[in-house]
PDB file of N, CA and C in Angstrom:
ATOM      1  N   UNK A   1      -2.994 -18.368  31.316  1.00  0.00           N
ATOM      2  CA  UNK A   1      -2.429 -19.556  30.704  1.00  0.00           C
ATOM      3  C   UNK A   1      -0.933 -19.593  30.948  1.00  0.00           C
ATOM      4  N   UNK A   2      -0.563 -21.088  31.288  1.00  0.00           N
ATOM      5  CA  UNK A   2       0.877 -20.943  31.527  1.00  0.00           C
ATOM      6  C   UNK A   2       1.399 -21.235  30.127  1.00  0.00           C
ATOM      7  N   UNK A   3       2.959 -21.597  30.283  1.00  0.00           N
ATOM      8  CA  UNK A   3       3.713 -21.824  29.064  1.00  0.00           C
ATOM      9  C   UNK A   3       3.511 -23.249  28.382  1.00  0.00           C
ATOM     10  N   UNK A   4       3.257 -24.079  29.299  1.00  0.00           N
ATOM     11  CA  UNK A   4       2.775 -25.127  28.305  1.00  0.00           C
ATOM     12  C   UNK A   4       1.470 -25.449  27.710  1.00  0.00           C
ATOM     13  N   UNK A   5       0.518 -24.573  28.789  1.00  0.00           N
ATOM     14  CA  UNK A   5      -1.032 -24.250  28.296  1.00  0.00           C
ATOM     15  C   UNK A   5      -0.662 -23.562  26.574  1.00  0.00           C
ATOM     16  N   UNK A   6      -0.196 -22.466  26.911  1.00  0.00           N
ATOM     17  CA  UNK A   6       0.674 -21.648  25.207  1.00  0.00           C
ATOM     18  C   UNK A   6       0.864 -23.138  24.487  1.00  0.00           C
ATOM     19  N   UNK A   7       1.796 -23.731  24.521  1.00  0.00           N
ATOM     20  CA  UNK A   7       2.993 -24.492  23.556  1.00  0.00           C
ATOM     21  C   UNK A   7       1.378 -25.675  22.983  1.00  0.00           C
ATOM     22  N   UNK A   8       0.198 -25.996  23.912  1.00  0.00           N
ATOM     23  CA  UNK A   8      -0.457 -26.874  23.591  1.00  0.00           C
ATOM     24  C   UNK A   8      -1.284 -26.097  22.253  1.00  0.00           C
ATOM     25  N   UNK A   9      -1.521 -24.835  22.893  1.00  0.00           N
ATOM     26  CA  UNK A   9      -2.351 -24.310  22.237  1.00  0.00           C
ATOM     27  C   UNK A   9      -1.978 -23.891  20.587  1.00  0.00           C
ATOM     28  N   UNK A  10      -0.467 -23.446  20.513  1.00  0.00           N
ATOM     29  CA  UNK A  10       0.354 -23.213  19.261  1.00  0.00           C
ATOM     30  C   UNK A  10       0.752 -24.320  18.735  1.00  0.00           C
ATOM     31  N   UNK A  11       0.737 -25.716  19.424  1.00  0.00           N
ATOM     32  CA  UNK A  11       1.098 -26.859  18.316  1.00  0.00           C
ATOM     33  C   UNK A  11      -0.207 -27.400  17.661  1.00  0.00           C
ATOM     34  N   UNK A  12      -1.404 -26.718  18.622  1.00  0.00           N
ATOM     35  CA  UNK A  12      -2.606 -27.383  17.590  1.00  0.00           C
ATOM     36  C   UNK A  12      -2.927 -26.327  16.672  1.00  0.00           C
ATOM     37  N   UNK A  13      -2.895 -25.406  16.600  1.00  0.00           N
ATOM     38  CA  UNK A  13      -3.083 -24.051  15.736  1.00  0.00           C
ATOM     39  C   UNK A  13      -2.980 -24.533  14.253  1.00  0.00           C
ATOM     40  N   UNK A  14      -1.698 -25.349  13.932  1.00  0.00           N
ATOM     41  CA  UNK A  14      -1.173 -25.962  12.291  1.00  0.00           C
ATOM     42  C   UNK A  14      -2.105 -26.508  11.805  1.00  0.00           C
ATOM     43  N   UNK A  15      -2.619 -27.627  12.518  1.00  0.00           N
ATOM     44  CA  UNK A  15      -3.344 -28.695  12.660  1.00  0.00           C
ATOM     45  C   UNK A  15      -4.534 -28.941  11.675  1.00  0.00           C
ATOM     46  N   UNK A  16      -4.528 -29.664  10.601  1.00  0.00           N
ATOM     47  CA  UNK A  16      -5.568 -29.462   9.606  1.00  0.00           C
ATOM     48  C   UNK A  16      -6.876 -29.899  10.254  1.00  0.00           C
ATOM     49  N   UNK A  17      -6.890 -30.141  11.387  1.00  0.00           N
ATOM     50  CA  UNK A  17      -8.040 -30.369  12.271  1.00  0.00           C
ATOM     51  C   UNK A  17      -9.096 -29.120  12.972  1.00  0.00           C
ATOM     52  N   UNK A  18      -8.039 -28.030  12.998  1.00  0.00           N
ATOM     53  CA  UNK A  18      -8.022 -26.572  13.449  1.00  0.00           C
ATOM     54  C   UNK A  18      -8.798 -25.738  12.484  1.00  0.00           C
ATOM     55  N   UNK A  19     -10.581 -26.231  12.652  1.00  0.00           N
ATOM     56  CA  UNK A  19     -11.224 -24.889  12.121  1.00  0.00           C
ATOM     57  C   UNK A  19     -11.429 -23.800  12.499  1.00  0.00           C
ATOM     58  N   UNK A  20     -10.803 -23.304  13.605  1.00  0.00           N
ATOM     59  CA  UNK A  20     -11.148 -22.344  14.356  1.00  0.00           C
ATOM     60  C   UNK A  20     -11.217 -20.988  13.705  1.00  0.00           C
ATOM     61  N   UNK A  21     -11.980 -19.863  13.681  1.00  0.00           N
ATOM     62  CA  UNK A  21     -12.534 -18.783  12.742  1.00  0.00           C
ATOM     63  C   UNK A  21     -11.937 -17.643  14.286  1.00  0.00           C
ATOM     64  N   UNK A  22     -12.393 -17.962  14.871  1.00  0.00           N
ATOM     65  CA  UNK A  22     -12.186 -17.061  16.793  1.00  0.00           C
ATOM     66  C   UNK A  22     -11.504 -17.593  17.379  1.00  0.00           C
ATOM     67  N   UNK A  23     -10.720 -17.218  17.708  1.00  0.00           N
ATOM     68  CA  UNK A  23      -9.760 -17.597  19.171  1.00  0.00           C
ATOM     69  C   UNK A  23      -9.425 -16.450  20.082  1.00  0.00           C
ATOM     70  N   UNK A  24     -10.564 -16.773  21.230  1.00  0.00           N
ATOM     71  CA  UNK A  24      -9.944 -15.884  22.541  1.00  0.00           C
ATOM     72  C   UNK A  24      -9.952 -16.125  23.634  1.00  0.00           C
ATOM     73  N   UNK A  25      -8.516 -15.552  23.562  1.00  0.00           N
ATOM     74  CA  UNK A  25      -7.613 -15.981  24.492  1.00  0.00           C
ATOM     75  C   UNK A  25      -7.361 -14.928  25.898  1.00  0.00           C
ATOM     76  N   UNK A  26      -8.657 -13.577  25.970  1.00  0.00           N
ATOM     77  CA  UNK A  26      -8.733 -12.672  26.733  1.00  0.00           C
ATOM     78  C   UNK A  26      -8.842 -13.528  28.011  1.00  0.00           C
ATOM     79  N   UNK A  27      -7.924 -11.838  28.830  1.00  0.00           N
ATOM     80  CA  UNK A  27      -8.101 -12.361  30.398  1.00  0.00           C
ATOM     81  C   UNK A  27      -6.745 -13.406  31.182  1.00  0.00           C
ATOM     82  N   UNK A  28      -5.801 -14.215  30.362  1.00  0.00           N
ATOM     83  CA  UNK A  28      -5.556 -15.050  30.725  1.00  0.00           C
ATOM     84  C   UNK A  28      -4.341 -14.394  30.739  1.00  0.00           C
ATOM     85  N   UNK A  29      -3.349 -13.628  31.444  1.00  0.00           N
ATOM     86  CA  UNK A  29      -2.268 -13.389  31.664  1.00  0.00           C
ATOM     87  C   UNK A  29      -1.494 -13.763  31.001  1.00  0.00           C
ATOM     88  N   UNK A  30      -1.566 -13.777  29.751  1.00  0.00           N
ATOM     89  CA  UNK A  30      -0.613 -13.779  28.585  1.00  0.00           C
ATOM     90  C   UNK A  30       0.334 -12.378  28.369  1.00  0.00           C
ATOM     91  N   UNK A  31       1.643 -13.192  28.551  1.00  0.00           N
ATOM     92  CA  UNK A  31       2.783 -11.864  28.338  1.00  0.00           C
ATOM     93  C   UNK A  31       3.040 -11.810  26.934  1.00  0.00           C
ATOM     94  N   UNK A  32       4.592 -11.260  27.227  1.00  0.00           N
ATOM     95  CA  UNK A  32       5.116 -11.396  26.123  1.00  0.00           C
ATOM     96  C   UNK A  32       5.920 -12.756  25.263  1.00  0.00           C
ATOM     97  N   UNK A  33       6.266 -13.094  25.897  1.00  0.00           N
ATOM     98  CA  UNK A  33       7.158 -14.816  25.906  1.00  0.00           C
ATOM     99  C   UNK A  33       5.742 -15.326  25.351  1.00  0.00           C
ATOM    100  N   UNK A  34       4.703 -16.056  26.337  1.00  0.00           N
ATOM    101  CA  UNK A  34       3.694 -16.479  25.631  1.00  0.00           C
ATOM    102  C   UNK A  34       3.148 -16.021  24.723  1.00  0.00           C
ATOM    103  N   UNK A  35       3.097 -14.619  24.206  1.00  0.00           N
ATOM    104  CA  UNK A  35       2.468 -13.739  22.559  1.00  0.00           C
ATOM    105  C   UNK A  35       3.210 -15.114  21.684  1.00  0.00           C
ATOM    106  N   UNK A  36       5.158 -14.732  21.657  1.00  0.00           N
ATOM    107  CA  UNK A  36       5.638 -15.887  20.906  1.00  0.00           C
ATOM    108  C   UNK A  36       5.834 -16.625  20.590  1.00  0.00           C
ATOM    109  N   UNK A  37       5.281 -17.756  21.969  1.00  0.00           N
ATOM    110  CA  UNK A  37       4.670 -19.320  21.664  1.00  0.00           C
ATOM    111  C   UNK A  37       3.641 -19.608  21.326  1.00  0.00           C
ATOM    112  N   UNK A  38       2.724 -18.189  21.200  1.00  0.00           N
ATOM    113  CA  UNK A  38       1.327 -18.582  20.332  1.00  0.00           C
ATOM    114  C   UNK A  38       1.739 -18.277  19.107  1.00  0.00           C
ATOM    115  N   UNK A  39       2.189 -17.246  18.911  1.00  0.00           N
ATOM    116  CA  UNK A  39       2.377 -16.508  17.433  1.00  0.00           C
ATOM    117  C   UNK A  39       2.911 -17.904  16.366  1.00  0.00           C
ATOM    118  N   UNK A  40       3.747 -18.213  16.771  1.00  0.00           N
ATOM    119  CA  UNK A  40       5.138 -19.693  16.074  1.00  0.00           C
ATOM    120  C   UNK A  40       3.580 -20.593  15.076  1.00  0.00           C
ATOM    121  N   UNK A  41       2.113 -20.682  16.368  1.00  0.00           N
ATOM    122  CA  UNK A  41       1.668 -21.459  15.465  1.00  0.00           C
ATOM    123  C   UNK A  41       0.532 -21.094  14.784  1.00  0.00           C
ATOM    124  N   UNK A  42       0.355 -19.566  15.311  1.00  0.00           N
ATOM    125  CA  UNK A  42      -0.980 -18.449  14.538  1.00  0.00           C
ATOM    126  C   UNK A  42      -0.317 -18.541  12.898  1.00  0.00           C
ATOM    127  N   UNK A  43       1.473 -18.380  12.598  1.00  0.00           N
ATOM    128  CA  UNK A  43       1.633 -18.049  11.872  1.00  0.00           C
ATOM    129  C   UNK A  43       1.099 -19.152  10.466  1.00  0.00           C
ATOM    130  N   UNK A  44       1.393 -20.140  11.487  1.00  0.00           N
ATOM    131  CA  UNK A  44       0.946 -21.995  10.322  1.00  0.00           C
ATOM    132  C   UNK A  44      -0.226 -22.023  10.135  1.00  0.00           C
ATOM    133  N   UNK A  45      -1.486 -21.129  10.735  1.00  0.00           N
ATOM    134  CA  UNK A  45      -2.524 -21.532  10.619  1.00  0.00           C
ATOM    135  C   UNK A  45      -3.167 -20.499   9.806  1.00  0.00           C
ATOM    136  N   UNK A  46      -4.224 -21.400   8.587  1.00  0.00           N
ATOM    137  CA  UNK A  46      -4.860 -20.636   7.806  1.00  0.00           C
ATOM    138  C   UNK A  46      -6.314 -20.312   7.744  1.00  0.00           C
ATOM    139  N   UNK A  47      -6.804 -20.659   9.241  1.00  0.00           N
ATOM    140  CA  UNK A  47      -8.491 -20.447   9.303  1.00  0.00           C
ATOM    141  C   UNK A  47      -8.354 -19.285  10.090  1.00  0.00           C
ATOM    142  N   UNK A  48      -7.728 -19.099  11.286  1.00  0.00           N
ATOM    143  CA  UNK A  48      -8.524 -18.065  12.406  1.00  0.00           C
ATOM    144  C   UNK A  48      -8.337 -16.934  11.825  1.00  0.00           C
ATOM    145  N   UNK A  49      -9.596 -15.835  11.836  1.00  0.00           N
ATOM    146  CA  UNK A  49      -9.835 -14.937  11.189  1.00  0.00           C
ATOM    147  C   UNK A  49      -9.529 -13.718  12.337  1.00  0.00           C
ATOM    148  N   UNK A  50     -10.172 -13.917  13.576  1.00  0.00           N
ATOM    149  CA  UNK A  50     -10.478 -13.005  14.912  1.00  0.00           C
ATOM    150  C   UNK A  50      -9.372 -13.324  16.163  1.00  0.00           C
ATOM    151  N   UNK A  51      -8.683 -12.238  16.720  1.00  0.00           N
ATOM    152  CA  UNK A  51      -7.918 -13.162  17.931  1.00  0.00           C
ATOM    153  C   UNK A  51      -8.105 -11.853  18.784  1.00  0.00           C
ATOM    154  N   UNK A  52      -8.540 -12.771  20.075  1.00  0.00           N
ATOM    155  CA  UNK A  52      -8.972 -11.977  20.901  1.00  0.00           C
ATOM    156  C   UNK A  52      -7.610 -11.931  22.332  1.00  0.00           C
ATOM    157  N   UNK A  53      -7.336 -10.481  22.104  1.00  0.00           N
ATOM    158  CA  UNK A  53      -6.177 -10.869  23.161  1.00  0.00           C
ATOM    159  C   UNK A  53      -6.123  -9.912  24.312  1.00  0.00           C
ATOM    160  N   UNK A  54      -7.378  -9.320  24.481  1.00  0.00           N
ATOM    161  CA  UNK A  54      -7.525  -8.179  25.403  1.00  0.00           C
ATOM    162  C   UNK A  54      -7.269  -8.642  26.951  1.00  0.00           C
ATOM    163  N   UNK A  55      -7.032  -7.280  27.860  1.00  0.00           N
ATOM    164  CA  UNK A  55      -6.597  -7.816  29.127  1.00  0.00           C
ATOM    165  C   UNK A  55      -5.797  -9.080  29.335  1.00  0.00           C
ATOM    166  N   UNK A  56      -5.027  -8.681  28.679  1.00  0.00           N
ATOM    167  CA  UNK A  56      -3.472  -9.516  29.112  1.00  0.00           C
ATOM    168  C   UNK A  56      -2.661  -8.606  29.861  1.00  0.00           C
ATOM    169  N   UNK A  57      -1.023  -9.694  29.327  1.00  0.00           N
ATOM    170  CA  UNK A  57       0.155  -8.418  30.045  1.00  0.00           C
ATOM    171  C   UNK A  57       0.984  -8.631  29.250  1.00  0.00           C
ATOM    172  N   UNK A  58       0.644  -8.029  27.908  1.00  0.00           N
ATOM    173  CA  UNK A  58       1.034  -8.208  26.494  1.00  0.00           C
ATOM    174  C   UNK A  58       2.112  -6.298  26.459  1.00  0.00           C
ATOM    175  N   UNK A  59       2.909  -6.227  26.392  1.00  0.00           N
ATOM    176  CA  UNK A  59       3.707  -5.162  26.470  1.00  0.00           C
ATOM    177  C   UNK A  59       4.314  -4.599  25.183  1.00  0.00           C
ATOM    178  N   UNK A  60       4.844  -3.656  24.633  1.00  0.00           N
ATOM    179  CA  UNK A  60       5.155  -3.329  23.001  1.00  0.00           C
ATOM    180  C   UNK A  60       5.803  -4.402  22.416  1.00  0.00           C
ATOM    181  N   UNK A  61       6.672  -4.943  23.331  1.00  0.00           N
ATOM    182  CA  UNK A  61       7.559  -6.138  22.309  1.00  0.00           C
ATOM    183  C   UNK A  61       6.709  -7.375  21.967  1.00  0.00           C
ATOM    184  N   UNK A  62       5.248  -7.602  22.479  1.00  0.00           N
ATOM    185  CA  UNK A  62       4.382  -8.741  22.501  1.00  0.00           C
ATOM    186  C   UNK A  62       3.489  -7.840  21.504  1.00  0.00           C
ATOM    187  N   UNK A  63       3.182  -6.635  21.231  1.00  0.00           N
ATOM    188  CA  UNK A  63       2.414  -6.103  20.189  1.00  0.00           C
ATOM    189  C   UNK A  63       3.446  -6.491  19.038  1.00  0.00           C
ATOM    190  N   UNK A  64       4.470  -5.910  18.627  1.00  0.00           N
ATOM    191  CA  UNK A  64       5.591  -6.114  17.209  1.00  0.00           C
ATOM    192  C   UNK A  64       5.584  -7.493  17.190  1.00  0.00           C
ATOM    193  N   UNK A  65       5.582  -8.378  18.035  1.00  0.00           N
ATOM    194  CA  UNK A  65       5.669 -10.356  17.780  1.00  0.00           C
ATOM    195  C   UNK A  65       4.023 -10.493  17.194  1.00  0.00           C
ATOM    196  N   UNK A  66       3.311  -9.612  17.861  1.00  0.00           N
ATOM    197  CA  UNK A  66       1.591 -10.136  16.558  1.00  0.00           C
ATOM    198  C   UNK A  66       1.485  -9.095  15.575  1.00  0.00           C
ATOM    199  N   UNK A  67       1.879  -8.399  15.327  1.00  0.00           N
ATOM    200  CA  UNK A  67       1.896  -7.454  13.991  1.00  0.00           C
ATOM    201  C   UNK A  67       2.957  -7.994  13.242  1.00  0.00           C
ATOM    202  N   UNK A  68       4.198  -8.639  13.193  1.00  0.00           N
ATOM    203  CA  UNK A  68       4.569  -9.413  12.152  1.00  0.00           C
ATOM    204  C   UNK A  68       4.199 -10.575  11.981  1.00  0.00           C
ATOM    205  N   UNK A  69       3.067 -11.682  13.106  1.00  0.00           N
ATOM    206  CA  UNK A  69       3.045 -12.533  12.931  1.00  0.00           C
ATOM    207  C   UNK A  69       1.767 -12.534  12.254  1.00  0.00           C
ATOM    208  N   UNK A  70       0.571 -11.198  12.273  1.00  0.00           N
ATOM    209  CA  UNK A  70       0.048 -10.993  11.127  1.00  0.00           C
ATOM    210  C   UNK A  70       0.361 -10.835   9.943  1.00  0.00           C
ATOM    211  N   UNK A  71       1.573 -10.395   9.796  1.00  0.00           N
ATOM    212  CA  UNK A  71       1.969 -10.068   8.435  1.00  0.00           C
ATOM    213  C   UNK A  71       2.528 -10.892   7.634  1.00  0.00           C
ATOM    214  N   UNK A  72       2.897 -11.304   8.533  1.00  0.00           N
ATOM    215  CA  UNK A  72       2.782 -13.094   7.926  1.00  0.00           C
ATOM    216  C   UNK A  72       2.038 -13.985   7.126  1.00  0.00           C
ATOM    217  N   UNK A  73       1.428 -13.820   8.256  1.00  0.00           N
ATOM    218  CA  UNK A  73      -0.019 -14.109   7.625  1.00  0.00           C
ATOM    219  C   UNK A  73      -0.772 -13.902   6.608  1.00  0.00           C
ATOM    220  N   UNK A  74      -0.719 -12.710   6.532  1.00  0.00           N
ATOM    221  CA  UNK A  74      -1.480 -11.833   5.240  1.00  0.00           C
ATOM    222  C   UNK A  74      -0.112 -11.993   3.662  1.00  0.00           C
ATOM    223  N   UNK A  75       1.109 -12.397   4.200  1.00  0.00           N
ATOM    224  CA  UNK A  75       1.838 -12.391   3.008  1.00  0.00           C
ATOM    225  C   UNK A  75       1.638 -13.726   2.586  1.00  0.00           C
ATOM    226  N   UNK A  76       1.260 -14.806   3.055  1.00  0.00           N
ATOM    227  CA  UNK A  76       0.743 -16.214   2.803  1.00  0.00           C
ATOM    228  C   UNK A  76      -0.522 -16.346   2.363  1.00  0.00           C
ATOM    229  N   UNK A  77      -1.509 -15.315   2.197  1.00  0.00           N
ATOM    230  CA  UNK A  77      -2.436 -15.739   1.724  1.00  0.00           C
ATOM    231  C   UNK A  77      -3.625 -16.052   2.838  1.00  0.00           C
ATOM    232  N   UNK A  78      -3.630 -15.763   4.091  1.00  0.00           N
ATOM    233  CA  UNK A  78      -4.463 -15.869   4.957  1.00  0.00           C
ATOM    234  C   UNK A  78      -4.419 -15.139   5.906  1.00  0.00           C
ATOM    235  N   UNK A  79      -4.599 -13.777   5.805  1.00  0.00           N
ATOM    236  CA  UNK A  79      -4.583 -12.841   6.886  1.00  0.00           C
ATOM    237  C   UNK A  79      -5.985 -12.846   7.949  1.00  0.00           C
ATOM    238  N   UNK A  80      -5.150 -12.466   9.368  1.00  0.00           N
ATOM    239  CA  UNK A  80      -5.813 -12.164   9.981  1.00  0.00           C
ATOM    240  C   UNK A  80      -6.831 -11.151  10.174  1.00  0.00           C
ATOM    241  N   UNK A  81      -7.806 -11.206  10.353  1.00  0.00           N
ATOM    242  CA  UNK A  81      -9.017  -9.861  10.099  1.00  0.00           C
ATOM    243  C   UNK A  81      -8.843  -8.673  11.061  1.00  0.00           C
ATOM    244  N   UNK A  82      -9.041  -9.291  11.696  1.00  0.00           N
ATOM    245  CA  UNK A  82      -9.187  -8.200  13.485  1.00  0.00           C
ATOM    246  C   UNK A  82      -8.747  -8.833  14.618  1.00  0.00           C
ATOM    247  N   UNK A  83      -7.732  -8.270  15.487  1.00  0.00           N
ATOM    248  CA  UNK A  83      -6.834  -8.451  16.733  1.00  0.00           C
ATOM    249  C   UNK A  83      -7.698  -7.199  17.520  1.00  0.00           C
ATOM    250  N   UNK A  84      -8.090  -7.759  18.473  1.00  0.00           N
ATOM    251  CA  UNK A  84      -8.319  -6.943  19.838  1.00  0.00           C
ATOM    252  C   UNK A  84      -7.523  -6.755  20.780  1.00  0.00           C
ATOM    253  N   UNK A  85      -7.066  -5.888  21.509  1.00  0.00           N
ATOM    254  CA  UNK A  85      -5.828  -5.765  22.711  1.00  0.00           C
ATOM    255  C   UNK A  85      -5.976  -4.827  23.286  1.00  0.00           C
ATOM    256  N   UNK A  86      -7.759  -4.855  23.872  1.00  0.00           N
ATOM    257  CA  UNK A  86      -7.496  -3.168  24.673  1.00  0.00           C
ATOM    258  C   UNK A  86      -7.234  -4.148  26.205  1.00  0.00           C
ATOM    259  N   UNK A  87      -6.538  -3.189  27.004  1.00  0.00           N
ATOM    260  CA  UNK A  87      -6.559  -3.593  28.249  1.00  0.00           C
ATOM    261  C   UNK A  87      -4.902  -4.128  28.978  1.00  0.00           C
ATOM    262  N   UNK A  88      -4.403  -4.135  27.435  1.00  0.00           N
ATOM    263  CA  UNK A  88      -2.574  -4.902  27.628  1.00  0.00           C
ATOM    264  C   UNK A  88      -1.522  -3.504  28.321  1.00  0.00           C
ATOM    265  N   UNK A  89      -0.478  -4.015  28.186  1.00  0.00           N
ATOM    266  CA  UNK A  89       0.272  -2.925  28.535  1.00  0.00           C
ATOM    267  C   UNK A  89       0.965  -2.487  27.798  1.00  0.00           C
ATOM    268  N   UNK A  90       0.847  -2.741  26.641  1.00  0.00           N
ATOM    269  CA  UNK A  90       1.780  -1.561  25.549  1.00  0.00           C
ATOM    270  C   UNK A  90       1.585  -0.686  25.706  1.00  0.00           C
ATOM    271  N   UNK A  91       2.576   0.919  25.395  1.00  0.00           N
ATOM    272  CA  UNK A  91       2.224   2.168  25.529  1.00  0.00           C
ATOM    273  C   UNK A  91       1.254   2.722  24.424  1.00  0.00           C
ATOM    274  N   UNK A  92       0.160   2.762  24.680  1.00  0.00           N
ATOM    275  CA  UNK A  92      -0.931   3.258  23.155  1.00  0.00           C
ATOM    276  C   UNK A  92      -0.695   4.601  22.334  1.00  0.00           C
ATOM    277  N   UNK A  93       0.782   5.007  22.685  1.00  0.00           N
ATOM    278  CA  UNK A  93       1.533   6.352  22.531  1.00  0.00           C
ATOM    279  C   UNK A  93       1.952   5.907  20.718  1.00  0.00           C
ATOM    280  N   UNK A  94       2.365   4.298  21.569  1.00  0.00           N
ATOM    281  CA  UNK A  94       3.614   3.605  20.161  1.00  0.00           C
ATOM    282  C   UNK A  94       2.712   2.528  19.346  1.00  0.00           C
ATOM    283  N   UNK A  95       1.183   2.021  19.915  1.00  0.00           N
ATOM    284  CA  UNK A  95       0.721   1.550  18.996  1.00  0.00           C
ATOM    285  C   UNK A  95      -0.880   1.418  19.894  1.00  0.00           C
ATOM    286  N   UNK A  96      -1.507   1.171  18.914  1.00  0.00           N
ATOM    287  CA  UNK A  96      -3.012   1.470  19.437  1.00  0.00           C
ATOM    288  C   UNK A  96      -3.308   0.091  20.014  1.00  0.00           C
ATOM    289  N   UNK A  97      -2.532  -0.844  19.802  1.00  0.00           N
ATOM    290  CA  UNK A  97      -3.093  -2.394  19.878  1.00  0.00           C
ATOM    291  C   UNK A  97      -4.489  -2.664  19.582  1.00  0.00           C
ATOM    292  N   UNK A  98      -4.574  -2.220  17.960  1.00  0.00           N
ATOM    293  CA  UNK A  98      -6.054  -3.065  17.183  1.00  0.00           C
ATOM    294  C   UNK A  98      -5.679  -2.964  15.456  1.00  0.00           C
ATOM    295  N   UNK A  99      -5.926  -3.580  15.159  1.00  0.00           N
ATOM    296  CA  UNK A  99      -5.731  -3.934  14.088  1.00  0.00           C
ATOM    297  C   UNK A  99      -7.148  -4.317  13.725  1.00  0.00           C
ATOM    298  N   UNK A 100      -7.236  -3.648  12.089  1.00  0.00           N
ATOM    299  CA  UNK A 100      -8.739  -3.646  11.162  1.00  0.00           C
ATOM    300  C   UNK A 100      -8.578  -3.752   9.672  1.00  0.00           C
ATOM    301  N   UNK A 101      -9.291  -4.592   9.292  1.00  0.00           N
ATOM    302  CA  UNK A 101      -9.189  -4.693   7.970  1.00  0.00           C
ATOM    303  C   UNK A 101      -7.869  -5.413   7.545  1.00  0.00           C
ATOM    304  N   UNK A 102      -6.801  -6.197   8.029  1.00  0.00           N
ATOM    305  CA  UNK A 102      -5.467  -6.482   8.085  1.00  0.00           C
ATOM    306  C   UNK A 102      -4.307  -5.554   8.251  1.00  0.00           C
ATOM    307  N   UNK A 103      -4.521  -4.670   8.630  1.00  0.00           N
ATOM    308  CA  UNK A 103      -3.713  -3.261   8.774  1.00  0.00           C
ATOM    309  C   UNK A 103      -3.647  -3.361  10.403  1.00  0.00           C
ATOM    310  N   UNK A 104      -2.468  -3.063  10.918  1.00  0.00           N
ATOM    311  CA  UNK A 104      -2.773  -2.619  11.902  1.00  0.00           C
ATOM    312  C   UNK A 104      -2.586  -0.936  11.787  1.00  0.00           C
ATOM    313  N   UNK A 105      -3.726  -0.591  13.124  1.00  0.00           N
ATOM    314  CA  UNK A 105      -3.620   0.789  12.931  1.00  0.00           C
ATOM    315  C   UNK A 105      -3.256   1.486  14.281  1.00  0.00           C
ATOM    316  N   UNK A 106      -2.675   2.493  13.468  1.00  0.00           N
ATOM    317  CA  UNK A 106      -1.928   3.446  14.524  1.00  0.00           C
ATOM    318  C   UNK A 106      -2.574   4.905  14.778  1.00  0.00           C
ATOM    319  N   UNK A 107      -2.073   5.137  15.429  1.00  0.00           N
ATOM    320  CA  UNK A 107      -2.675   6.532  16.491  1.00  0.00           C
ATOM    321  C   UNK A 107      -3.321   7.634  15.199  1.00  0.00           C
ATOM    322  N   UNK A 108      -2.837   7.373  13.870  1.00  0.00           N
ATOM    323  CA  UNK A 108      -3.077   8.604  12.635  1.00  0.00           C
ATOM    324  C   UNK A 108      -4.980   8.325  12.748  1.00  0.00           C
ATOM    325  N   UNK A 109      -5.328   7.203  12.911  1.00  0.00           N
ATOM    326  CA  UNK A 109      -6.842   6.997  12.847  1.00  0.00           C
ATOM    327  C   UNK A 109      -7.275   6.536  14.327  1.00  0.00           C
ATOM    328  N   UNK A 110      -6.933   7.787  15.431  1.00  0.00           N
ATOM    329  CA  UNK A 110      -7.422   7.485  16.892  1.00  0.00           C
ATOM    330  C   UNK A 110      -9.127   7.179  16.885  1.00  0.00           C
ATOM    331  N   UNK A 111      -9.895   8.038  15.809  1.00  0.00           N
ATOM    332  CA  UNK A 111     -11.270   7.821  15.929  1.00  0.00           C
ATOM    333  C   UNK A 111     -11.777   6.263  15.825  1.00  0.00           C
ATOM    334  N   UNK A 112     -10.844   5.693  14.997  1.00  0.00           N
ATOM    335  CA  UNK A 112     -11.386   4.259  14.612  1.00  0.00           C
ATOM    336  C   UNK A 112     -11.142   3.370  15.719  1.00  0.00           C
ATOM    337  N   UNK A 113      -9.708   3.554  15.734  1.00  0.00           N
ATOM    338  CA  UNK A 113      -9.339   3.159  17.111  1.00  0.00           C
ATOM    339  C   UNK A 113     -10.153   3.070  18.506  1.00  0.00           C
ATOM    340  N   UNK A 114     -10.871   4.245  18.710  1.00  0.00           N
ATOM    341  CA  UNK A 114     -11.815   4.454  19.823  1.00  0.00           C
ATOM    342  C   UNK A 114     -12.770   3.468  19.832  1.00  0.00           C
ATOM    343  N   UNK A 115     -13.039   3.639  18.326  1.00  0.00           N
ATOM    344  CA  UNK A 115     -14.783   2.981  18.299  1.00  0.00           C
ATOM    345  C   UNK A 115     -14.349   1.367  18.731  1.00  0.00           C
ATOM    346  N   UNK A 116     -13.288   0.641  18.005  1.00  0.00           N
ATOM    347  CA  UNK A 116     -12.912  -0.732  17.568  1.00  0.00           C
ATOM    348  C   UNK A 116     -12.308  -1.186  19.332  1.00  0.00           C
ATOM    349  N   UNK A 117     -11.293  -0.243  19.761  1.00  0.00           N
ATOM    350  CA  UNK A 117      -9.950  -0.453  20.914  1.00  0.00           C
ATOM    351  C   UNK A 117     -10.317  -0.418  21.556  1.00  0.00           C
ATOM    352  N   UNK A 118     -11.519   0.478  22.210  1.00  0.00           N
ATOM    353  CA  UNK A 118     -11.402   1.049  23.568  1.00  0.00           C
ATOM    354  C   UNK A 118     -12.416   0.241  24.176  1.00  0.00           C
TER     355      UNK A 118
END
């Protein structure tokens, strides 16, 4: 997806039209720049539960732009459930890229990680 494919996709996200429960967005060469033109409208939106963001080219600074833009989320009253991101390029040293239960989780629970990430 290019950048205005992103900007279409984050201005309908608000959208009280926007029941969406899943959104994935795997596969589609989403960096980091695009993480933050989706994130701007993940954060307005209070249905999607699941975001699927595996095999991108999502890098640590595109993991920290969806772990606060979950947290966001979850401080408003509508957290996100589960983020998928195996396949990106963050270092899985500095974060596992998966998030469960609204937590994201880090390397202290690699087993869960395995089962959920890998």
């Amino acid at each position: 997806l290019g950048n205005a494919e992103c900007e279409t996709i984050s201005d309908a996200l608000p959208s009280k039209e926007c029941n969406l429960i899943f959104l994935d967005l795997s596969g589609n060469q989403i960096d980091d720049e695009r993480v933050a033109v989706l994130c701007a409208g993940l954060e307005k939106n209070t249905t999607i539960k699941y975001l699927e963001l595996s095999n991108n080219k999502i890098t640590d600074s595109g993991v920290e732009t969806i772990k606060q833009c979950v947290e966001r989320r979850a401080e408003l009253g509508s957290p996100v459930q589960q983020v998928w991101m195996k396949g990106n390029l963050a270092d899985p040293a500095l974060y596992t890229g998966c998030m469960l239960n609204g937590e994201f989780s880090y390397d202290s629970i690699s087993s869960v990680i395995e089962q959920y990430c890998n």
